[in-house]
Protein backbone atom coordinates (compact mmCIF):
# COMPACT_ATOMS: atom_id res chain seq x y z
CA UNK A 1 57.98 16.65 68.27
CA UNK A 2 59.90 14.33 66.09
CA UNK A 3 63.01 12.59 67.01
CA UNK A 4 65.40 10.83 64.72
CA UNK A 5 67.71 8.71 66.45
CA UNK A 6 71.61 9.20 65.68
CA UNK A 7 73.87 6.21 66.51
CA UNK A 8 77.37 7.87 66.97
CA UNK A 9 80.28 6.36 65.29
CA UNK A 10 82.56 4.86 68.09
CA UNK A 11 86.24 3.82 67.27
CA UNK A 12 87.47 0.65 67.44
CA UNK A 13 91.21 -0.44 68.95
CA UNK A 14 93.33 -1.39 66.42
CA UNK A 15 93.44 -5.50 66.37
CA UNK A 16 95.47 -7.07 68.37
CA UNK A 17 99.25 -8.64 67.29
CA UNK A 18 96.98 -12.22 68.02
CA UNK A 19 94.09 -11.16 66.19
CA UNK A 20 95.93 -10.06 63.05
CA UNK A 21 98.06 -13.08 63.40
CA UNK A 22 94.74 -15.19 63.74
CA UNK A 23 93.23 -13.87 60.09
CA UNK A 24 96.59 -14.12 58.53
CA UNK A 25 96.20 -17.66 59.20
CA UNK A 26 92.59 -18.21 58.37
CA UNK A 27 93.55 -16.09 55.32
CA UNK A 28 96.02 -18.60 54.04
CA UNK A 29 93.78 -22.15 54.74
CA UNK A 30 91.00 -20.61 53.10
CA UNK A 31 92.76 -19.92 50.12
CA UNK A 32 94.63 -22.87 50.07
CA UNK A 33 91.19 -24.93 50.25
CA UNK A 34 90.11 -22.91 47.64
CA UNK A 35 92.93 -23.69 45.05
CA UNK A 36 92.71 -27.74 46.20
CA UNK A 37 88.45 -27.09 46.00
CA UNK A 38 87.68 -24.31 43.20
CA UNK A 39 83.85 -25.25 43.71
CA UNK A 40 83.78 -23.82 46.85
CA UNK A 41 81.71 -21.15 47.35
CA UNK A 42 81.48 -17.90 49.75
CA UNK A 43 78.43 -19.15 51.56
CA UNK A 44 80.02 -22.33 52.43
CA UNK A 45 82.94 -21.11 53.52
CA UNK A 46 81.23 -18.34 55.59
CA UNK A 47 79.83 -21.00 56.83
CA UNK A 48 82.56 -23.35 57.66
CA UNK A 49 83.70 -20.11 59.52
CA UNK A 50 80.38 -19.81 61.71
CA UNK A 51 80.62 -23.42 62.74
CA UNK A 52 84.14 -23.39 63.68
CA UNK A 53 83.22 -20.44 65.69
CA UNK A 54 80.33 -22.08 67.78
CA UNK A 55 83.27 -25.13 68.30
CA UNK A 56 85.96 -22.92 69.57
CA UNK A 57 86.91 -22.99 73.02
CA UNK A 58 84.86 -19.45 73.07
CA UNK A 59 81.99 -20.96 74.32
CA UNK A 60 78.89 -22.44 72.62
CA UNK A 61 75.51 -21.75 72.92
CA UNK A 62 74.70 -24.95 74.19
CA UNK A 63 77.13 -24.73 76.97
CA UNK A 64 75.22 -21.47 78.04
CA UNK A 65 72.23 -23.10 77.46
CA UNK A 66 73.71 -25.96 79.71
CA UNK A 67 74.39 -23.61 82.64
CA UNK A 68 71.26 -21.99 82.11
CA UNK A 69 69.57 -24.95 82.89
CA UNK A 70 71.81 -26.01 86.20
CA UNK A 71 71.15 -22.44 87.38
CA UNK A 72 67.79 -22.93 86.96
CA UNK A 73 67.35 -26.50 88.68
CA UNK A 74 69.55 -24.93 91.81
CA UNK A 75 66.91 -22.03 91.73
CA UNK A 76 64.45 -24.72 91.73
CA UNK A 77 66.17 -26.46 94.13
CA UNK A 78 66.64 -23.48 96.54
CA UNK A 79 62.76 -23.15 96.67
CA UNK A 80 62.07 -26.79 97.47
CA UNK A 81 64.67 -26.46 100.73
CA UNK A 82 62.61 -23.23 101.34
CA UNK A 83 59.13 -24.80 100.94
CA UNK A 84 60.41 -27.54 103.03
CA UNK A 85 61.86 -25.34 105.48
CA UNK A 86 58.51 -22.87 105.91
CA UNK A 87 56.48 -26.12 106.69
CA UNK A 88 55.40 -27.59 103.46
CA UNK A 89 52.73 -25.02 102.99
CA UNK A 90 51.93 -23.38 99.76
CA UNK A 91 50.29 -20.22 99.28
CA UNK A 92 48.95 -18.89 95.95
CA UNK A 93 51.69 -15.80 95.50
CA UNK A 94 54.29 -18.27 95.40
CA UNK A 95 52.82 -20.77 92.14
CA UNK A 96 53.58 -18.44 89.53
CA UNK A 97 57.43 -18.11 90.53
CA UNK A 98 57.43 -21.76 90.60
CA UNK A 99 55.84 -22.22 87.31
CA UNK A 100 58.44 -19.70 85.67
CA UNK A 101 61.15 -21.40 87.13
CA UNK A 102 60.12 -24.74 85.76
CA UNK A 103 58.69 -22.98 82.12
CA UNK A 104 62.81 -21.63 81.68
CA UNK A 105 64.36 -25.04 82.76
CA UNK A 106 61.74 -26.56 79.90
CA UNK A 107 62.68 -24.30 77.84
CA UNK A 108 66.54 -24.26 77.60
CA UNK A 109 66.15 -28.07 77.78
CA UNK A 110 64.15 -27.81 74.84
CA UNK A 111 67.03 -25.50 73.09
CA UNK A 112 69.97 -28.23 74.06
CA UNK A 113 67.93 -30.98 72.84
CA UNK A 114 66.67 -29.35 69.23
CA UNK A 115 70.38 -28.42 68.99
CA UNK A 116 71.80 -31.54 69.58
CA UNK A 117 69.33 -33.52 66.78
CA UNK A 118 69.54 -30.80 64.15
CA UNK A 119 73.35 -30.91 64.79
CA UNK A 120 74.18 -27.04 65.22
């Protein structure tokens, strides 16, 4: 039997009185921009647009990367009071958990860090 998957078309709400206030303005600077810099081209100022997006109070992906790694050393954490706790015995069902905890802590380090040399 063959299936062909149909994505249905879902309204939108209207923008908001901010949001349409919000483009209006971003409307104007670009163009002004572009009449004081008429070498400017669409990809640059597409973007200028993504990187004032990832430095808006929104939220960057660092910062979640940031968290991600604080929620991960408390995880950590919480399993070092617990090994201490039980004794300070290991058993072999609890060494992979540990070394998934520690492989997502490397690896959102490793995110924060690439982003902060390449500068994005």
């Amino acid at each position: 039997m063959l299936y062909v998957p149909v994505v249905p078309h879902v309204p939108h709400d209207p923008p908001s009185p901010r949001t349409r206030e919000l483009a209006g303005l971003l409307s104007r600077v670009i163009e002004e921009y572009e009449n004081h810099h008429p070498a400017v081209t669409g990809s640059e100022v597409r973007a200028a647009l993504a990187m004032a997006t990832r430095t808006s109070r929104g939220g960057t992906m660092e910062a979640r990367a940031v968290a991600g790694i604080l929620a991960g050393f408390f995880v950590l954490l919480g399993g070092v009071a617990f090994f201490v706790m039980r004794g300070g015995s290991i058993d072999v069902e609890s060494l992979p958990m540990v070394a998934v905890t520690i492989a997502i802590i490397a690896l959102l380090g490793g995110i924060v860090l690439l982003r902060r040399v390449s500068g994005r």
